[in-house]
Protein backbone atom coordinates (compact mmCIF):
# COMPACT_ATOMS: atom_id res chain seq x y z
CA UNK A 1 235.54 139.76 1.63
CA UNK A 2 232.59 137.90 0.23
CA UNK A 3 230.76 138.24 3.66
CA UNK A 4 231.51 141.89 4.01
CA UNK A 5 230.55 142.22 0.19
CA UNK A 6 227.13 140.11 0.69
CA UNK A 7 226.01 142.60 4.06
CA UNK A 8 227.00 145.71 1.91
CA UNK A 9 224.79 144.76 -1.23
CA UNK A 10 221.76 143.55 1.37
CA UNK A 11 222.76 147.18 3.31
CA UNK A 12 221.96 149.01 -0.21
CA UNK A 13 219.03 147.09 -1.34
CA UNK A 14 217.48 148.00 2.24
CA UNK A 15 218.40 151.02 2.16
CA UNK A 16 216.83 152.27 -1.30
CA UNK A 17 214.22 150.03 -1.79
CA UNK A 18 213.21 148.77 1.81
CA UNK A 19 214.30 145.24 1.48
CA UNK A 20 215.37 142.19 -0.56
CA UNK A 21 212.57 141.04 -3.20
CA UNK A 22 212.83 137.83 -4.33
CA UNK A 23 215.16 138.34 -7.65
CA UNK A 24 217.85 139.63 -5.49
CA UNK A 25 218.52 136.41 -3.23
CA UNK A 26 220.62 135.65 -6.45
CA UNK A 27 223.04 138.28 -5.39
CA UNK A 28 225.35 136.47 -3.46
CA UNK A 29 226.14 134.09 -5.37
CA UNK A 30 227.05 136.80 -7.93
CA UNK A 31 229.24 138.31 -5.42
CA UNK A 32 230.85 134.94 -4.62
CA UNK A 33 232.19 134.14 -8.20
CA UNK A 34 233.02 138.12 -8.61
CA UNK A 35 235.26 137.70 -5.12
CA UNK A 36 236.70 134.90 -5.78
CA UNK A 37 237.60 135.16 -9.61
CA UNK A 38 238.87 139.37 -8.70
CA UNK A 39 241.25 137.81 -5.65
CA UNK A 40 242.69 134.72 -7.85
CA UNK A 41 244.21 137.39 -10.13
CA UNK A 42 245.45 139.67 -7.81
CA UNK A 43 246.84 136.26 -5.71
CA UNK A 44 248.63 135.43 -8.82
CA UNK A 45 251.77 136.98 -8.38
CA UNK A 46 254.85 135.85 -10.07
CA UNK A 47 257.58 138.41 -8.46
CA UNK A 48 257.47 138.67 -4.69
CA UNK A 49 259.73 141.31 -3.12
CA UNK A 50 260.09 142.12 0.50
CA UNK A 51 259.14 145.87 0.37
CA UNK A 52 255.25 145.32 1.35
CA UNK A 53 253.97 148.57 -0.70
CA UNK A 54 256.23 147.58 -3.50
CA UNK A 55 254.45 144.53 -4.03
CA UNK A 56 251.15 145.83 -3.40
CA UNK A 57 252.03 148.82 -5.88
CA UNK A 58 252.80 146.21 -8.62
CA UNK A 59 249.64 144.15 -8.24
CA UNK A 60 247.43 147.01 -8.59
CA UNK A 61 248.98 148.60 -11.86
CA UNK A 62 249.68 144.95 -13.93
CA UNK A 63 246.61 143.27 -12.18
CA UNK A 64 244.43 146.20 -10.55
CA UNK A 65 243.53 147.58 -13.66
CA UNK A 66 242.31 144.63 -15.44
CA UNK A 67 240.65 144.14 -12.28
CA UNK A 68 238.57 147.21 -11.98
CA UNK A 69 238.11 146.75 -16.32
CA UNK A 70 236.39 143.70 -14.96
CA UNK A 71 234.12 145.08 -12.74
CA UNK A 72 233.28 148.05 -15.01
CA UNK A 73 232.15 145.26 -17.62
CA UNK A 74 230.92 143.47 -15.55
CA UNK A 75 228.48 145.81 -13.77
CA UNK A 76 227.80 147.36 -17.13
CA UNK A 77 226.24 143.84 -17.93
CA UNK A 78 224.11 143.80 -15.12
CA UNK A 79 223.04 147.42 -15.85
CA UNK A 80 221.47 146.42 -18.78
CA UNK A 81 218.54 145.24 -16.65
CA UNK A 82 217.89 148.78 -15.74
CA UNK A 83 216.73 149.54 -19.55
CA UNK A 84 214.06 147.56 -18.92
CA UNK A 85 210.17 147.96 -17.88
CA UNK A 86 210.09 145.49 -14.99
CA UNK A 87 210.85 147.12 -11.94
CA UNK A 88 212.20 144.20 -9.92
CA UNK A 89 214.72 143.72 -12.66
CA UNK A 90 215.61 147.25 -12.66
CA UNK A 91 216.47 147.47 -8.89
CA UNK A 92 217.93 144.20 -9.09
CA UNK A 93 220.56 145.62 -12.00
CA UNK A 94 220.79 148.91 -9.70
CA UNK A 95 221.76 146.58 -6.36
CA UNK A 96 224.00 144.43 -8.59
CA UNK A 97 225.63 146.99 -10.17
CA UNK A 98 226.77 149.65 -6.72
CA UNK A 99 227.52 145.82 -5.06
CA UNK A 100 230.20 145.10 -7.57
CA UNK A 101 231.72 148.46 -7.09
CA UNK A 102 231.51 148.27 -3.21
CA UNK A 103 232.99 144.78 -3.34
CA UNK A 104 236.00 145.43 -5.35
CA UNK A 105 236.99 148.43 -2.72
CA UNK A 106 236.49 145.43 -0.50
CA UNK A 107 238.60 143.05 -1.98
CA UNK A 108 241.55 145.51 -2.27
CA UNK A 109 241.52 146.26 1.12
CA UNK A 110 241.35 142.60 2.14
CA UNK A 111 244.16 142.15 -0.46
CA UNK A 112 246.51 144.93 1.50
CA UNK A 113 245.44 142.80 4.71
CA UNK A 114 247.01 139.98 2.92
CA UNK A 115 250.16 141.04 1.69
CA UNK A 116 250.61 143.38 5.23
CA UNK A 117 250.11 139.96 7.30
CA UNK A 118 252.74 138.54 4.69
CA UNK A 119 250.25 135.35 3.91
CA UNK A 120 252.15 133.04 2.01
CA UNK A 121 251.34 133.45 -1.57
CA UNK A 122 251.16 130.97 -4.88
CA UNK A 123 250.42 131.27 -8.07
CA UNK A 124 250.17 127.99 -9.67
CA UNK A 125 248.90 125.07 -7.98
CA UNK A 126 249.58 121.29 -9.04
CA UNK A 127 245.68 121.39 -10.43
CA UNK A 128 246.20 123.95 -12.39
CA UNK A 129 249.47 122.59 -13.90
CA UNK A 130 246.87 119.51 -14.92
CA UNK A 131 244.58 121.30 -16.40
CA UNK A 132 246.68 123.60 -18.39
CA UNK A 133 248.61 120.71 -19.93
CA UNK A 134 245.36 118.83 -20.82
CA UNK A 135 244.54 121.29 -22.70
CA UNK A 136 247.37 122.31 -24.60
CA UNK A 137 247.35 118.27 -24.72
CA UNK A 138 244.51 118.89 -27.20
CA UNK A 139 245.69 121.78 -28.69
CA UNK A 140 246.62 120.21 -32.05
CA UNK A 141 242.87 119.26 -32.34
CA UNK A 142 241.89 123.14 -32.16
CA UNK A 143 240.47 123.09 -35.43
CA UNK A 144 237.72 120.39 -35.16
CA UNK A 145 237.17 122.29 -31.30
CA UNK A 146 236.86 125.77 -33.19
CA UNK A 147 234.47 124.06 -35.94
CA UNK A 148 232.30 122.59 -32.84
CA UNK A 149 231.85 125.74 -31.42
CA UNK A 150 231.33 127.52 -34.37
CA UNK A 151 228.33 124.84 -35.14
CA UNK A 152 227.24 124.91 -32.05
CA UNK A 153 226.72 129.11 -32.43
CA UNK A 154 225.16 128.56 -36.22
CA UNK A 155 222.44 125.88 -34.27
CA UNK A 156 221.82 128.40 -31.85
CA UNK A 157 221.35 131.11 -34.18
CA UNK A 158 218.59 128.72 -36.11
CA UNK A 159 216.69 126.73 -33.00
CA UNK A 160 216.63 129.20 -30.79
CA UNK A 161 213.07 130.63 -29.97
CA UNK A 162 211.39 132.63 -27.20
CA UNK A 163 208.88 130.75 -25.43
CA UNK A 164 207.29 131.33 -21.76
CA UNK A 165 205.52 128.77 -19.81
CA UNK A 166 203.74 129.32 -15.98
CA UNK A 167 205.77 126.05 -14.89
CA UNK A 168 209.12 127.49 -16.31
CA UNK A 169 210.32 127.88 -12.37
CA UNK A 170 209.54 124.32 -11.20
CA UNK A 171 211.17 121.53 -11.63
CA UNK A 172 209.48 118.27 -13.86
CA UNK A 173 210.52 115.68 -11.53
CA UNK A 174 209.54 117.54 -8.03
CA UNK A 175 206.52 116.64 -6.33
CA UNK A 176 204.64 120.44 -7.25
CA UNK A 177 205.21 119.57 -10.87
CA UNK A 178 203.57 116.28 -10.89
CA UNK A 179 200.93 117.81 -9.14
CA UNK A 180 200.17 120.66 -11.54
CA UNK A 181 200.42 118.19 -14.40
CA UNK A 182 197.82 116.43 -12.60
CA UNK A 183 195.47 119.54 -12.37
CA UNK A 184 196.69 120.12 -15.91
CA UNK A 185 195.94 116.32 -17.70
CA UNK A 186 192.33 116.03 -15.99
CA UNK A 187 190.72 119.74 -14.92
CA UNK A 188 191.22 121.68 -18.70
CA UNK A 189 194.42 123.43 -17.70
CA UNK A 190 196.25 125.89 -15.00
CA UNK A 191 196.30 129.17 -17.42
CA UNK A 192 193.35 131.42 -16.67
CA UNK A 193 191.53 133.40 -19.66
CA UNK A 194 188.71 135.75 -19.99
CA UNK A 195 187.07 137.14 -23.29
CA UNK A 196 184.77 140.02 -23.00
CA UNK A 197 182.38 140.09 -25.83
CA UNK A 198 180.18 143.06 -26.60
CA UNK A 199 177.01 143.47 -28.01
CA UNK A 200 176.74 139.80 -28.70
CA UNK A 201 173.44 138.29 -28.97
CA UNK A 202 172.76 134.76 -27.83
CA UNK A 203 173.27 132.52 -30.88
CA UNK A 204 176.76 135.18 -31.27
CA UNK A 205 178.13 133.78 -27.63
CA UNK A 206 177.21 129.96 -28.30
CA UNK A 207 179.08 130.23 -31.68
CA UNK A 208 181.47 131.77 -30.01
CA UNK A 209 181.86 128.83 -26.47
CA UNK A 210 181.52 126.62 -29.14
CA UNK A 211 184.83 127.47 -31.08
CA UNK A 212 186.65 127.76 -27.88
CA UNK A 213 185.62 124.22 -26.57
CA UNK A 214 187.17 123.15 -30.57
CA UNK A 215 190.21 124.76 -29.01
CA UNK A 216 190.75 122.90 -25.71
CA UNK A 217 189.88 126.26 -24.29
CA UNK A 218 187.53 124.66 -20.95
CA UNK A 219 184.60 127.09 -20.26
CA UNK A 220 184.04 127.74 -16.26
CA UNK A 221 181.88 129.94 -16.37
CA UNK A 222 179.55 132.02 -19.21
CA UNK A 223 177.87 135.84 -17.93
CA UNK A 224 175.56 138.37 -19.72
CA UNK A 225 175.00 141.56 -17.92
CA UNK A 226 172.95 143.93 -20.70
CA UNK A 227 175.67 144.66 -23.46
CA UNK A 228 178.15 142.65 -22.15
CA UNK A 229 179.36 138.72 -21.89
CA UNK A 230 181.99 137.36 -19.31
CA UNK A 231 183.38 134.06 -20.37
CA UNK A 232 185.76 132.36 -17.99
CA UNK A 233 188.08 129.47 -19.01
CA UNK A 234 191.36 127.78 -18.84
CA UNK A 235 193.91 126.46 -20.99
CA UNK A 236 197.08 124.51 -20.63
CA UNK A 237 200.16 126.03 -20.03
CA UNK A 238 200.88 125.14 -23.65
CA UNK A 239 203.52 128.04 -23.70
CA UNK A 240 203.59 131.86 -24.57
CA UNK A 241 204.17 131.02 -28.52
CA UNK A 242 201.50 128.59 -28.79
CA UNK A 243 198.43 130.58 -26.60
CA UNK A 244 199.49 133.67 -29.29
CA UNK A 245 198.86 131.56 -32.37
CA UNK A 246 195.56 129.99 -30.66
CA UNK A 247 194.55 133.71 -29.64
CA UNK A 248 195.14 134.80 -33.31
CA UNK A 249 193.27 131.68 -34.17
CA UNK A 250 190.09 133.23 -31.88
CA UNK A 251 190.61 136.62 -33.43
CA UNK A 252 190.14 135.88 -37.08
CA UNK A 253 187.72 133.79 -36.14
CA UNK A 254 185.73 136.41 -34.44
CA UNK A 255 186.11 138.55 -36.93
CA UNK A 256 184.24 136.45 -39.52
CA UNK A 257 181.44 135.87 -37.06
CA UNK A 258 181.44 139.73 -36.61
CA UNK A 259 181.84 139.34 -32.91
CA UNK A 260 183.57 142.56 -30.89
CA UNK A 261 185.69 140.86 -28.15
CA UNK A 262 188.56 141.45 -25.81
CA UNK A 263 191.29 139.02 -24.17
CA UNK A 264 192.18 139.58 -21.02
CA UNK A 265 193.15 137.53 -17.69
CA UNK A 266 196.12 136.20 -16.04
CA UNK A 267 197.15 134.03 -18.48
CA UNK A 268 196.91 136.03 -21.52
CA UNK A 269 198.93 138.87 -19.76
CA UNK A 270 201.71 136.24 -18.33
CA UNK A 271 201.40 135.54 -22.42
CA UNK A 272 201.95 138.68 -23.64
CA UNK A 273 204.29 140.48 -20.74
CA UNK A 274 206.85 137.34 -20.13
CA UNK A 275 207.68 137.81 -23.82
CA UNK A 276 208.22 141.66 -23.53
CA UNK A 277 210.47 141.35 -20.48
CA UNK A 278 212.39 138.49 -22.57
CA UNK A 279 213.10 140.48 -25.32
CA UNK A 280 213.90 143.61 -23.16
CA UNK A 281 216.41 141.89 -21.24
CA UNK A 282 218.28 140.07 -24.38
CA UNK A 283 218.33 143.73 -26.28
CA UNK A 284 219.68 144.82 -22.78
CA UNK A 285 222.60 142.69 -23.28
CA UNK A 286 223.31 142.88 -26.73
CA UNK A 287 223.72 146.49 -25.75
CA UNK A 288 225.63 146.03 -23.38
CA UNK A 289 228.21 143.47 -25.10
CA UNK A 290 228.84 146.10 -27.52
CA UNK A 291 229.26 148.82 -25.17
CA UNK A 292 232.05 146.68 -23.65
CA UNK A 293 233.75 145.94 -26.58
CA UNK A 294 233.83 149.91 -27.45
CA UNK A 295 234.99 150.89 -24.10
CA UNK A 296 238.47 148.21 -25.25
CA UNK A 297 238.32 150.42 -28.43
CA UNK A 298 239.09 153.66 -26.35
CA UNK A 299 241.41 152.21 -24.28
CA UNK A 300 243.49 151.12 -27.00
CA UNK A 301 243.75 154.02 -28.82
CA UNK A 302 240.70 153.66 -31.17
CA UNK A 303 241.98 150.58 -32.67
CA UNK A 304 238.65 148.76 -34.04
CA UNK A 305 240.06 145.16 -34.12
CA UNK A 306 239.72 145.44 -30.29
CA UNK A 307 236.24 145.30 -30.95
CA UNK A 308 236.17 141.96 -32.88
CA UNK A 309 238.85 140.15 -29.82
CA UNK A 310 236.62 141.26 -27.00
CA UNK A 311 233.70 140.15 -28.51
CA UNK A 312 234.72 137.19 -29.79
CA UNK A 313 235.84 134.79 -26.86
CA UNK A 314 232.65 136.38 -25.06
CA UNK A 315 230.01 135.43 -27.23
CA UNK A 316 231.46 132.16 -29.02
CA UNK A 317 231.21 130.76 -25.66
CA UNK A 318 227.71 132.38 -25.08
CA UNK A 319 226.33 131.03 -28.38
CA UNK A 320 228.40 127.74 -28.01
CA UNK A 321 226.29 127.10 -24.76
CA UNK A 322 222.90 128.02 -26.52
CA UNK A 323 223.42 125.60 -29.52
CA UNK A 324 224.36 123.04 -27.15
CA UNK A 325 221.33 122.86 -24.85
CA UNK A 326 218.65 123.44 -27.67
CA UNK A 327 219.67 119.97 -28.94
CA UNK A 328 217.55 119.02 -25.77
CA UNK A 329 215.10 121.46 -26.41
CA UNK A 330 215.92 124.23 -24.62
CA UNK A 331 214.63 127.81 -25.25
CA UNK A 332 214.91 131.27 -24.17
CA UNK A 333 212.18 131.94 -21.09
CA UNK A 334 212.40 135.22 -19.11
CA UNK A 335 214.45 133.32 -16.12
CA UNK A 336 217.57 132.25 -18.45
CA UNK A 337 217.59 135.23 -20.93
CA UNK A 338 217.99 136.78 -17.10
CA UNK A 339 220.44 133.64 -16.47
CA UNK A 340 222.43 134.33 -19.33
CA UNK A 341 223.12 137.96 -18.64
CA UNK A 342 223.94 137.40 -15.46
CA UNK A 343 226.33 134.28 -17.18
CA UNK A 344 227.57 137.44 -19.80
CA UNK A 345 228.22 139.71 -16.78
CA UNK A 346 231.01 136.59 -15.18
CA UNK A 347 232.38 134.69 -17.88
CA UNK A 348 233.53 138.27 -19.62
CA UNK A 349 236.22 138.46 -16.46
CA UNK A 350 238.65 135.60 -17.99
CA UNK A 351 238.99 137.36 -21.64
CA UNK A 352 239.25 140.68 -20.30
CA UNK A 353 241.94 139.92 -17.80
CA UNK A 354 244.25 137.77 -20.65
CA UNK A 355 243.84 140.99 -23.75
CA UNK A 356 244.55 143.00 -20.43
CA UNK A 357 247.86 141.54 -20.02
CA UNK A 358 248.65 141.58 -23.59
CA UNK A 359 248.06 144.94 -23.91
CA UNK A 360 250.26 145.91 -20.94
CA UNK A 361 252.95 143.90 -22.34
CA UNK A 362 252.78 145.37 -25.45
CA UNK A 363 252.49 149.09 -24.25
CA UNK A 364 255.82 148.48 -22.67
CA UNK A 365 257.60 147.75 -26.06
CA UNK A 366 257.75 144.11 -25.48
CA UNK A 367 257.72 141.68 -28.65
CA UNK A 368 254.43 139.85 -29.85
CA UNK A 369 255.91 136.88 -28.24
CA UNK A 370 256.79 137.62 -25.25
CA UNK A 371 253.68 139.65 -24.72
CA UNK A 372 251.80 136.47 -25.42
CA UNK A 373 253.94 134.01 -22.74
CA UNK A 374 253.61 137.54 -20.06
CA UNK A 375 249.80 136.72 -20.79
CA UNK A 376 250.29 133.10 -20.43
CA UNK A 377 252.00 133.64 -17.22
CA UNK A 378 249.80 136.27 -15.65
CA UNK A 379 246.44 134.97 -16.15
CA UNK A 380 246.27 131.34 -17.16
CA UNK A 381 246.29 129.76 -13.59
CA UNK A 382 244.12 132.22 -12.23
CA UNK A 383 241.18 131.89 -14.90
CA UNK A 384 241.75 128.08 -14.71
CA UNK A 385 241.20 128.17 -10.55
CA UNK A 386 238.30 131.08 -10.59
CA UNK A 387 236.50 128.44 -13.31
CA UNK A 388 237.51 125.32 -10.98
CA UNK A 389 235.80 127.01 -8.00
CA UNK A 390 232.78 128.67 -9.85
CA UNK A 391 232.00 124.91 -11.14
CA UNK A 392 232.65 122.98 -7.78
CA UNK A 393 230.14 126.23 -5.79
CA UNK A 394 227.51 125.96 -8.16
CA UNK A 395 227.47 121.92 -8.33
CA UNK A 396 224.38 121.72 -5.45
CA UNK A 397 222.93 124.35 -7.46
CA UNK A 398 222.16 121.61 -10.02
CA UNK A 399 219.79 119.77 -8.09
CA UNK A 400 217.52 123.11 -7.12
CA UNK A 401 214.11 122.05 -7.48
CA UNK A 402 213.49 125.37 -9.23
CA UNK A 403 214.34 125.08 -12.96
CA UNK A 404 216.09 128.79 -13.25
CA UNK A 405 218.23 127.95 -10.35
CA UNK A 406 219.31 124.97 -11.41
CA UNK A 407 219.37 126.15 -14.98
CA UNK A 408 221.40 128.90 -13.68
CA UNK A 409 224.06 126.29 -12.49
CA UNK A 410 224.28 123.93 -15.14
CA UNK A 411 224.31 127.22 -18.33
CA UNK A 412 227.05 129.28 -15.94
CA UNK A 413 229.39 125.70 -15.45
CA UNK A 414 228.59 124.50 -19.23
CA UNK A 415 230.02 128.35 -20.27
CA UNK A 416 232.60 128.73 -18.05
CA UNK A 417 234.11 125.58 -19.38
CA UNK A 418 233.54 126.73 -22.88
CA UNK A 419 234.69 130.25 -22.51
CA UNK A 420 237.84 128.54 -20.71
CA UNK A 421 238.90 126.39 -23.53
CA UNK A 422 238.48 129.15 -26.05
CA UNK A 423 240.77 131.75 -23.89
CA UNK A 424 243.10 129.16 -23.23
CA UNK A 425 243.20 127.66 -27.14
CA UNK A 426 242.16 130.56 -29.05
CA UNK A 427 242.34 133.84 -28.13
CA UNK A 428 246.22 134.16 -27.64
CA UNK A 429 246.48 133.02 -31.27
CA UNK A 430 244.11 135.76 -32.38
CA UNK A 431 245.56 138.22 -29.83
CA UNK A 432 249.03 137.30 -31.91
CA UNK A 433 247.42 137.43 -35.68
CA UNK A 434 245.28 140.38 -34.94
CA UNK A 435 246.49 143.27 -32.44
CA UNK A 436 250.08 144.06 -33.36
């Protein structure tokens, strides 16, 4: 299913836009974790029966639905990227988005294949039974867990800061980095910027070099044609938030000297349209969080607390991960604000699937209790083996020598372990207290 899945979503992006650009080789390992966490649910079945379409007819009303809820979440994550003004994001949302549809008709055909072949099928495993009593093994501790995460979320909330360097993709201990650091340390800098004055006389434009040298800003070259003066330079790639306060620095400083400029060159737009894109893509998925947890609101007959449990063990887990990595000075670049939606879009699966089964439960008149063990039963050994596998996949990941995909390894394992605790510790107890 996941190779049939992978030559369908290359199929579409060839189809409308004539090829795969480079943010789409991402893609399949998207489809991998979507596959693989979609056919650990519909795996997990409790009841077998001998009538074939029977069982299949089960799966697909208790577990199809919260199935195809996933997707429709899911993709509505990675849709979010189609708000934005970067057109390889935008086609890479549009790809993701008809790939998760395409793959899910996919998996539910392979799925029929399974149970008309009469595989042999098992819904707990003996890791799984480890895992789930390790954690209800700390389960009396939930308090001082809920208290880190909720600290974790409040640093995240303070630290947190958009910042964009060149280097962001490449690693700091692989051979290109040391070499741009070297380039960087003894040649004025990799970050190319240009100032344009205008009708600036002579003493004007050495005032002017003069104040930029002050600056570390290294002066290649200086030209004058009539009106106009071309200066050339470099800086260091000192990031996006530091070149803004040194080019407001220039700015007021021209203005005093009366001198008419303009910024311009590579650097200074990296600067100022990496920061855009950044923002673009985080209001993207704060958009699209909350359309998610209205979409649970109309499902469930308009009731609002719906809106507080699916958000909840979605972005606890989110912000959790956040606080935890800016203790080591992390920050939010245009690769993982794109990492974490794409993070958003996967780890949104395990919550949705247990308030799924809830729900169900209690739509059939079944008691609070027993609606929470049905839960317990139905999803806990799946979400526990789709996080197993997502962590053991993206292990190799870790050692990319380009920082977003390695980033993208360690943020989506660091979450999915976070986001499993809290499902596992937390959210039956507020699916209990809150939705009755």
């Amino acid at each position: 299913s996941i190779l049939f899945s992978i030559m369908f979503s290359i199929s579409i992006s060839t189809f409308l836009f004539g090829g795969i650009e480079l943010v789409m080789i991402i893609i399949p390992a998207i489809i991998f974790i979507i596959n693989i966490s979609d056919f650990m649910h519909l795996l997990n079945i409790n009841k077998s029966t001998e009538i074939k379409y029977k069982l299949f007819y089960s799966q697909l009303i208790f577990i199809g639905k919260p199935v195809f809820l996933t997707s429709l979440t899911t993709a509505i994550g990675f849709l979010s990227f189609t708000f934005g003004s970067f057109e390889p994001l935008t086609r890479f949302g549009i790809v993701t988005t008809l790939s998760i549809f395409v793959s899910l008709f996919i998996i539910v055909t392979f799925f029929a294949l399974i149970i008309d072949l009469r595989l042999p099928l098992k819904s707990k495993s003996a890791l799984t039974d480890h895992i789930v009593k390790l954690i209800q093994f700390i389960y009396p501790h939930r308090k001082i867990i809920l208290i880190s995460f909720l600290s974790l979320s409040f640093l995240a909330l303070v630290n947190i800061k958009i910042n964009n360097y060149i280097t962001d993709e490449i690693n700091t201990k692989s051979k290109l980095y040391k070499e741009i650091n070297f380039i960087e340390e003894n040649f004025g800098g990799i970050k190319p910027i240009s100032f344009t004055l205008f009708n600036a006389n002579k003493d004007q434009v050495k005032i002017f070099n003069e104040y930029l040298n002050l600056n570390k800003t290294s002066i290649d070259i200086t030209f004058t044609q009539k009106d106009t003066t071309l200066i050339k330079s470099r800086i260091r790639d000192i990031g996006s938030l530091k070149s803004n306060i040194l080019y407001n620095r220039i700015i007021e400083f021209s203005k005093q000297k009366n001198i008419s400029f303009q910024i311009g060159g590579v650097g200074y737009l990296f600067d100022q349209i990496s920061r855009s894109i950044t923002i673009e893509i985080l209001v993207g998925l704060i958009l699209a969080i909350l359309l998610i947890g209205f979409i649970f609101v109309i499902l469930n007959n308009f009731n609002l607390m719906y809106l507080f449990i699916s958000l909840t063990p979605n972005l606890v887990p989110l912000f959790s991960c956040l606080g935890l990595f800016s203790l080591f000075g992390f920050y939010l670049s245009l690769s993982n604000a794109f990492i974490f939606a794409i993070v958003f879009g996967l780890i949104v699966d395990d919550s949705i699937h247990i308030i799924s089964a809830y729900s169900i439960s209690r739509k059939q008149n079944h008691s609070i209790s027993k609606s929470i063990e049905y839960c317990k039963k139905k999803t806990f050994h799946a979400i526990i083996k789709t996080t197993v596998i997502i962590i053991i996949s993206l292990l190799p990941l870790l050692f990319s020598e380009f920082r977003s995909i390695s980033q993208l390894a360690s943020i989506t394992i660091t979450a999915a372990l976070i986001a499993l605790v809290f499902d596992i510790l937390f959210l039956p107890n507020m699916l209990q207290k809150y939705i009755r």
